[in-house]
Every structure is written in C-alpha cells, then in structure tokens.
PDB file of N, CA and C in Angstrom:
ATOM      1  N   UNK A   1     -16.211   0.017  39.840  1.00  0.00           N
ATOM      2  CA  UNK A   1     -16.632   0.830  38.728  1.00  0.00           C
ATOM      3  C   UNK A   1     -15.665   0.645  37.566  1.00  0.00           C
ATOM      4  N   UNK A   2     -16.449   0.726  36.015  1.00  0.00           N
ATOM      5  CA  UNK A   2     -15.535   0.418  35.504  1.00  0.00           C
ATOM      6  C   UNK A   2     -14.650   1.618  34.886  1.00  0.00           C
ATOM      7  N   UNK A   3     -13.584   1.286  34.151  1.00  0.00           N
ATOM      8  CA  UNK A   3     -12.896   2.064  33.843  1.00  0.00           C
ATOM      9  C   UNK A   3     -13.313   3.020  32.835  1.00  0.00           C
ATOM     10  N   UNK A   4     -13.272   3.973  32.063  1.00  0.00           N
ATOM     11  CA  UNK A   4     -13.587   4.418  30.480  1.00  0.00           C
ATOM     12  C   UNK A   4     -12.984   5.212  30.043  1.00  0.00           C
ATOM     13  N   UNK A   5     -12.605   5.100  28.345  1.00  0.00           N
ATOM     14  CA  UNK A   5     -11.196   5.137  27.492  1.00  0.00           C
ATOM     15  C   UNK A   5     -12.165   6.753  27.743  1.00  0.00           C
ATOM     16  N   UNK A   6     -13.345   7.136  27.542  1.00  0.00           N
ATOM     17  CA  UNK A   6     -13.500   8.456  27.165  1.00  0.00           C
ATOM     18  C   UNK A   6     -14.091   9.401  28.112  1.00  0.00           C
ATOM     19  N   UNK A   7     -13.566  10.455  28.375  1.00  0.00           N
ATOM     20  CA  UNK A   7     -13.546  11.931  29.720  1.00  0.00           C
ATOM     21  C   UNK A   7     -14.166  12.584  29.374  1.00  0.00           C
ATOM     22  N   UNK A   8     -14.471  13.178  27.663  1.00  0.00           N
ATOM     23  CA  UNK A   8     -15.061  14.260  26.965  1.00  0.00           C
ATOM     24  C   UNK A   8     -16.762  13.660  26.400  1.00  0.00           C
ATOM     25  N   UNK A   9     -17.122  14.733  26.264  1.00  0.00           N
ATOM     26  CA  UNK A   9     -18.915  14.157  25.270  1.00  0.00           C
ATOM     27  C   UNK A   9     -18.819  15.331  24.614  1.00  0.00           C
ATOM     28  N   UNK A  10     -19.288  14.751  23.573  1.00  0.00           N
ATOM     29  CA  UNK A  10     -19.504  15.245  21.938  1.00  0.00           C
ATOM     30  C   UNK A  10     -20.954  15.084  21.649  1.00  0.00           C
ATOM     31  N   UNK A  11     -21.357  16.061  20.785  1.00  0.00           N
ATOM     32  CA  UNK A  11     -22.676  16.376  20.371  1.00  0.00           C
ATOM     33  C   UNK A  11     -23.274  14.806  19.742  1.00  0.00           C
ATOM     34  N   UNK A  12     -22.285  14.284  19.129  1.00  0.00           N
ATOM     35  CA  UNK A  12     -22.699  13.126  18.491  1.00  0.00           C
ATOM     36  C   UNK A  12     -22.988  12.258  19.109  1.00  0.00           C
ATOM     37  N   UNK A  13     -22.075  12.035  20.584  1.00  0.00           N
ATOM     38  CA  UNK A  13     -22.522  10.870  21.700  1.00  0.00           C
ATOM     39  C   UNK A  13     -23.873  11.717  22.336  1.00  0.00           C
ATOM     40  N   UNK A  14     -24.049  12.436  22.062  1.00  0.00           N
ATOM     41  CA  UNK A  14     -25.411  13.162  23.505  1.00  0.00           C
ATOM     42  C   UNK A  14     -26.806  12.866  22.338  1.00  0.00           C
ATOM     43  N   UNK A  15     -26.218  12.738  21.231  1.00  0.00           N
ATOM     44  CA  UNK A  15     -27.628  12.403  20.071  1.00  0.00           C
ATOM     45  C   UNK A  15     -27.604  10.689  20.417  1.00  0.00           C
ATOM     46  N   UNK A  16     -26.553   9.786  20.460  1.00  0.00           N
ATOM     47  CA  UNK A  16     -26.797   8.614  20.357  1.00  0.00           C
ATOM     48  C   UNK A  16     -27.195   8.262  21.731  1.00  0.00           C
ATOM     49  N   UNK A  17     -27.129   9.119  22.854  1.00  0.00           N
ATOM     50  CA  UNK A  17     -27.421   9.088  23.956  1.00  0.00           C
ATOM     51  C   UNK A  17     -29.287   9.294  24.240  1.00  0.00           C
ATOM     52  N   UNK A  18     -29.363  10.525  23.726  1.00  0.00           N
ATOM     53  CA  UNK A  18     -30.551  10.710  24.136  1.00  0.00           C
ATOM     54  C   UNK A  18     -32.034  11.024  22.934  1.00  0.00           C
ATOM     55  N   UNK A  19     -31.353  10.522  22.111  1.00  0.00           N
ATOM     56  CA  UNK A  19     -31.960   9.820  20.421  1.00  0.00           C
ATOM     57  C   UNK A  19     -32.640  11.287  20.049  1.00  0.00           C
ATOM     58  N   UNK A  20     -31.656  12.572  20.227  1.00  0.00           N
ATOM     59  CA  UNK A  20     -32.182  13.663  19.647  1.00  0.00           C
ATOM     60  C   UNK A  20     -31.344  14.428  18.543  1.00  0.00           C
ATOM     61  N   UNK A  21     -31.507  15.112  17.675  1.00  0.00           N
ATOM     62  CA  UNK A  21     -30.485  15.449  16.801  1.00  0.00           C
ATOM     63  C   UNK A  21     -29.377  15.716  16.814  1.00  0.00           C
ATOM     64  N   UNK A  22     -28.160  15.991  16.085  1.00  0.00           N
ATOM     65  CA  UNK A  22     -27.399  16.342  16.151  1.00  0.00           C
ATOM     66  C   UNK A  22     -27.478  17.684  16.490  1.00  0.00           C
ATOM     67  N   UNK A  23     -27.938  18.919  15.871  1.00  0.00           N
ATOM     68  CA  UNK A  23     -28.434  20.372  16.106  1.00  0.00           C
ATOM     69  C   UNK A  23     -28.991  20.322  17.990  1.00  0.00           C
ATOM     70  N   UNK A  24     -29.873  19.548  18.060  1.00  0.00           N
ATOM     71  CA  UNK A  24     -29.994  19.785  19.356  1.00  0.00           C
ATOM     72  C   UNK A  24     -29.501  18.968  20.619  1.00  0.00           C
ATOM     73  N   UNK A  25     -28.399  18.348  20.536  1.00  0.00           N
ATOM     74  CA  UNK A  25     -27.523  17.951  21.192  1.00  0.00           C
ATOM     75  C   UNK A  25     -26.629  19.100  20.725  1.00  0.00           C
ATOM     76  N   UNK A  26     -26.006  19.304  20.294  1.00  0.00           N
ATOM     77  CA  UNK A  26     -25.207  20.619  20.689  1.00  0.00           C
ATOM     78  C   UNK A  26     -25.635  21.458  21.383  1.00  0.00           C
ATOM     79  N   UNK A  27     -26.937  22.412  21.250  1.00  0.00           N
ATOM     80  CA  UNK A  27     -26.962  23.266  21.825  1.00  0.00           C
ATOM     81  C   UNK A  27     -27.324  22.512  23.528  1.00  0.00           C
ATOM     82  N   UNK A  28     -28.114  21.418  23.816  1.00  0.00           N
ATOM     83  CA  UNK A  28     -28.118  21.072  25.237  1.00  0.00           C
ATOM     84  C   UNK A  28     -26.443  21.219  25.631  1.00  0.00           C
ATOM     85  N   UNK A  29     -25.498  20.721  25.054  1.00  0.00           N
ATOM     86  CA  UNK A  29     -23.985  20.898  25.478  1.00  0.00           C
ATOM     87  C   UNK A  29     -24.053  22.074  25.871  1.00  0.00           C
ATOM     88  N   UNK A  30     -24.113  23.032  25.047  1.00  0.00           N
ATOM     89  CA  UNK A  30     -23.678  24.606  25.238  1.00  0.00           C
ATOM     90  C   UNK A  30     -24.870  25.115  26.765  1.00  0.00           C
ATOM     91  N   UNK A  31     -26.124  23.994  26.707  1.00  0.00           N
ATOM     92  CA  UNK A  31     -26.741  25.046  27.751  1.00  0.00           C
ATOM     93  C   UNK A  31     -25.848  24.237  29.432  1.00  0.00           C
ATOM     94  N   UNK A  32     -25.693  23.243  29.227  1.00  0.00           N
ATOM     95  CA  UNK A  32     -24.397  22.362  30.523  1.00  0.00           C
ATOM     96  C   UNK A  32     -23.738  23.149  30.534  1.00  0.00           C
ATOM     97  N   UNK A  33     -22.491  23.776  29.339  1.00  0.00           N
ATOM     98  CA  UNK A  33     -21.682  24.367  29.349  1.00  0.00           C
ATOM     99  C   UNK A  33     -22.126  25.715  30.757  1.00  0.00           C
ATOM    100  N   UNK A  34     -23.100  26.338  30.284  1.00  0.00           N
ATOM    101  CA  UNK A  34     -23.740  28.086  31.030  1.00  0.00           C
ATOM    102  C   UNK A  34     -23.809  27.132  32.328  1.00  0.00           C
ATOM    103  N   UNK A  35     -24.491  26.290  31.936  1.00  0.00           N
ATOM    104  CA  UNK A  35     -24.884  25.754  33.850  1.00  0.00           C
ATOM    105  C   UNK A  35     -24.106  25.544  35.017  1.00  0.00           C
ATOM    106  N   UNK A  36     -22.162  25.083  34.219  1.00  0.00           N
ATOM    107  CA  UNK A  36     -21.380  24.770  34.678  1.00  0.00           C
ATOM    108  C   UNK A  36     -20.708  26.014  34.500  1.00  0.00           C
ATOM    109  N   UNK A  37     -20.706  27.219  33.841  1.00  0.00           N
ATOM    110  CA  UNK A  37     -20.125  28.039  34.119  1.00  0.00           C
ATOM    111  C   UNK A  37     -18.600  27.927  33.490  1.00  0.00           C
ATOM    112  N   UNK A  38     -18.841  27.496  32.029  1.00  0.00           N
ATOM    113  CA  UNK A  38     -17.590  26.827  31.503  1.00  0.00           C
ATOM    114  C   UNK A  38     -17.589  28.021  30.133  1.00  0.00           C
ATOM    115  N   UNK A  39     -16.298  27.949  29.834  1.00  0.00           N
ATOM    116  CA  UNK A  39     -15.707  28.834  28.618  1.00  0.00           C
ATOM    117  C   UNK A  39     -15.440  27.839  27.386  1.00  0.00           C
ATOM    118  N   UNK A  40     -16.173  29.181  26.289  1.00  0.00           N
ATOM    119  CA  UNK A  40     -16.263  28.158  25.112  1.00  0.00           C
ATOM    120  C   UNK A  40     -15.358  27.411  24.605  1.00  0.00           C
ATOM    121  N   UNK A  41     -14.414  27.445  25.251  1.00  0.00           N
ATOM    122  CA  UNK A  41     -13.204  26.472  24.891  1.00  0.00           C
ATOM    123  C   UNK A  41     -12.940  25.187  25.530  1.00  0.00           C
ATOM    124  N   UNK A  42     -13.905  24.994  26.802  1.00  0.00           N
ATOM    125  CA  UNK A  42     -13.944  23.847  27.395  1.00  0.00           C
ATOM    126  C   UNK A  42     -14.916  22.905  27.445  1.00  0.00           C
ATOM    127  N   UNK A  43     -14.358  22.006  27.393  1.00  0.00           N
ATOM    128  CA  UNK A  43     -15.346  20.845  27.278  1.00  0.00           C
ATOM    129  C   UNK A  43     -16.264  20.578  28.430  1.00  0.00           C
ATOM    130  N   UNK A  44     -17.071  19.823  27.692  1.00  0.00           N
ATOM    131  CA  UNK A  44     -18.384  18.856  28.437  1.00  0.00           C
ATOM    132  C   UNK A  44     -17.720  17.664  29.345  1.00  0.00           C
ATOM    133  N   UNK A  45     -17.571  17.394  30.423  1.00  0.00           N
ATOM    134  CA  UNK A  45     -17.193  15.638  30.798  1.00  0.00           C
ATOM    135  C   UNK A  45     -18.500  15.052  31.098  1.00  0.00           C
ATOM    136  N   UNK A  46     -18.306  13.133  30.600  1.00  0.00           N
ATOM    137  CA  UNK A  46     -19.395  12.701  30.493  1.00  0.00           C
ATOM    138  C   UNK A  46     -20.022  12.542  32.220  1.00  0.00           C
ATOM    139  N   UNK A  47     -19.441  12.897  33.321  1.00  0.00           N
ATOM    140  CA  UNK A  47     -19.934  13.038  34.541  1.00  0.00           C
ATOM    141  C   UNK A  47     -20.655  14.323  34.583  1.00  0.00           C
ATOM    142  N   UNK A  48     -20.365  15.491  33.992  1.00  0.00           N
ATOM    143  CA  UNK A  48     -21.109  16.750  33.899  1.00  0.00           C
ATOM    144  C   UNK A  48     -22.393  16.386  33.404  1.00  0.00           C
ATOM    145  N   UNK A  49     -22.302  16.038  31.734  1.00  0.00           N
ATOM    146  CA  UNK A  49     -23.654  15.545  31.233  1.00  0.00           C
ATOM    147  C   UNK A  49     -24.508  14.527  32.186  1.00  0.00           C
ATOM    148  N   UNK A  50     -23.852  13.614  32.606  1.00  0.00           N
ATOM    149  CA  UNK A  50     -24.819  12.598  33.699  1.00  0.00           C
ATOM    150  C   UNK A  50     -25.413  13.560  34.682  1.00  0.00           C
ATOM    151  N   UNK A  51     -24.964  13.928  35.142  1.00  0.00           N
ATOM    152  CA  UNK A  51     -25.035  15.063  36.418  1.00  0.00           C
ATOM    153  C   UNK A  51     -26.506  15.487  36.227  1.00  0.00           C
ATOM    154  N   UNK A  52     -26.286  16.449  34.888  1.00  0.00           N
ATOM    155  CA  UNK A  52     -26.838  17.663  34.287  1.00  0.00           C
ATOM    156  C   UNK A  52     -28.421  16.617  34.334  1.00  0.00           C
ATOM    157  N   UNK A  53     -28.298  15.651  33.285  1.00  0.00           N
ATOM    158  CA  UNK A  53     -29.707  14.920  32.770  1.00  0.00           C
ATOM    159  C   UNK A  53     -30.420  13.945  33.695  1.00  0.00           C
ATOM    160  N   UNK A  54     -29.631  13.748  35.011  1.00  0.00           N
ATOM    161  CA  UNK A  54     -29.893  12.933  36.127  1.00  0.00           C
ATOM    162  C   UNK A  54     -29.956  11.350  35.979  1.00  0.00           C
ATOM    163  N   UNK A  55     -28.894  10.662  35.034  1.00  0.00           N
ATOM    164  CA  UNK A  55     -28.527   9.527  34.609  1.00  0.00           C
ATOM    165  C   UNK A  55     -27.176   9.202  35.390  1.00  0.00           C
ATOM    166  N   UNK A  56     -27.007   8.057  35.323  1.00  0.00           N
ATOM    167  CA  UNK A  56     -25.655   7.672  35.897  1.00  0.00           C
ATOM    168  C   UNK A  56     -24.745   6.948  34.786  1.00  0.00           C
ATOM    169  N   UNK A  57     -23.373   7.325  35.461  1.00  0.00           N
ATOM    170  CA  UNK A  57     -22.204   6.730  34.325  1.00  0.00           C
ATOM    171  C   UNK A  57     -22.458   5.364  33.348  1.00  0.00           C
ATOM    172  N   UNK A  58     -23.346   4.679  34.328  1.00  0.00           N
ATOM    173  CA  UNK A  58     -23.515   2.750  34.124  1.00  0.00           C
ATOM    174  C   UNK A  58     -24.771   2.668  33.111  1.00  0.00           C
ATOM    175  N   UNK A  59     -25.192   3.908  33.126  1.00  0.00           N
ATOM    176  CA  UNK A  59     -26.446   3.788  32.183  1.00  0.00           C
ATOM    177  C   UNK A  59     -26.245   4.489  30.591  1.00  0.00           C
ATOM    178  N   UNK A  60     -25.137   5.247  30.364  1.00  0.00           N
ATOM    179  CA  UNK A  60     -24.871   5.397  29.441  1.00  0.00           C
ATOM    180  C   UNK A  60     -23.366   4.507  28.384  1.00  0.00           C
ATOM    181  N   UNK A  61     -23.125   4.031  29.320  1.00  0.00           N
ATOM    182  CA  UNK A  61     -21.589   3.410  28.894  1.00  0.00           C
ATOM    183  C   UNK A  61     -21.728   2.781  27.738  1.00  0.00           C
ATOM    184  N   UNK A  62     -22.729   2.375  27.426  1.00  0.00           N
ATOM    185  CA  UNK A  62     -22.687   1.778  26.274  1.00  0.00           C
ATOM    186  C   UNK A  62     -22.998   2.178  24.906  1.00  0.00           C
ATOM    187  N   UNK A  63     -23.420   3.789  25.544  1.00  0.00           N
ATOM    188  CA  UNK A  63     -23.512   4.693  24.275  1.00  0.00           C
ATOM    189  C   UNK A  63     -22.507   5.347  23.922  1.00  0.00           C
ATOM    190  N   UNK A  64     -21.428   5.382  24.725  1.00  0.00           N
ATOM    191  CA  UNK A  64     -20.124   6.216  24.359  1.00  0.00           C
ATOM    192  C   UNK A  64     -18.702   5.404  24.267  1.00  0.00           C
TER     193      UNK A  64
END
C-alpha cells in the first residue's frame, strides 16, 4: 500500500472527490463528523471519509 503525504480531508478534496459543491461537501464532513461521534474541533481522516462513502483509499488517491 502506498504511502500518503495527507491524514486530514477538507471540504475542498470531498468536492474534487465526489464532484459536489463546496457548500455541500462541508456539510457531508460535518454529517461523518456526528457519525463518528467527533468534536467540532476534530478532523475528518481520509480513511473515515472512505469508510463513511464505501470507497477505498486506492480509489481516491488521486484526488487528494
């Protein structure tokens, strides 16, 4: 598996990810966030989001 420089996802990678707005890539973050039971101060990891949307690491790598 390969390695990757990035741990966190940002509203902006989850739009270039899943070709939906910026506005609603955030709020899908925030609804991962409730799902995972996370405080607004913590982040998304891009294994959470895979998790969450039922994609794997190898299928997004090239969007982030």
């Amino acid at each position: 598996m390969r390695e990757y420089a990035k741990v966190v996802i940002y509203p902006k990678d989850v739009a270039n990810i899943t070709g939906k707005s910026y506005r609603s890539s955030w709020v899908l973050l925030n609804k991962i966030k409730a799902h995972y039971q996370k405080e607004k101060h913590q982040f998304v990891s891009v294994q959470e989001l895979c998790d969450y949307l039922g994609l794997s690491v190898e299928e997004i790598a090239s969007y982030i």
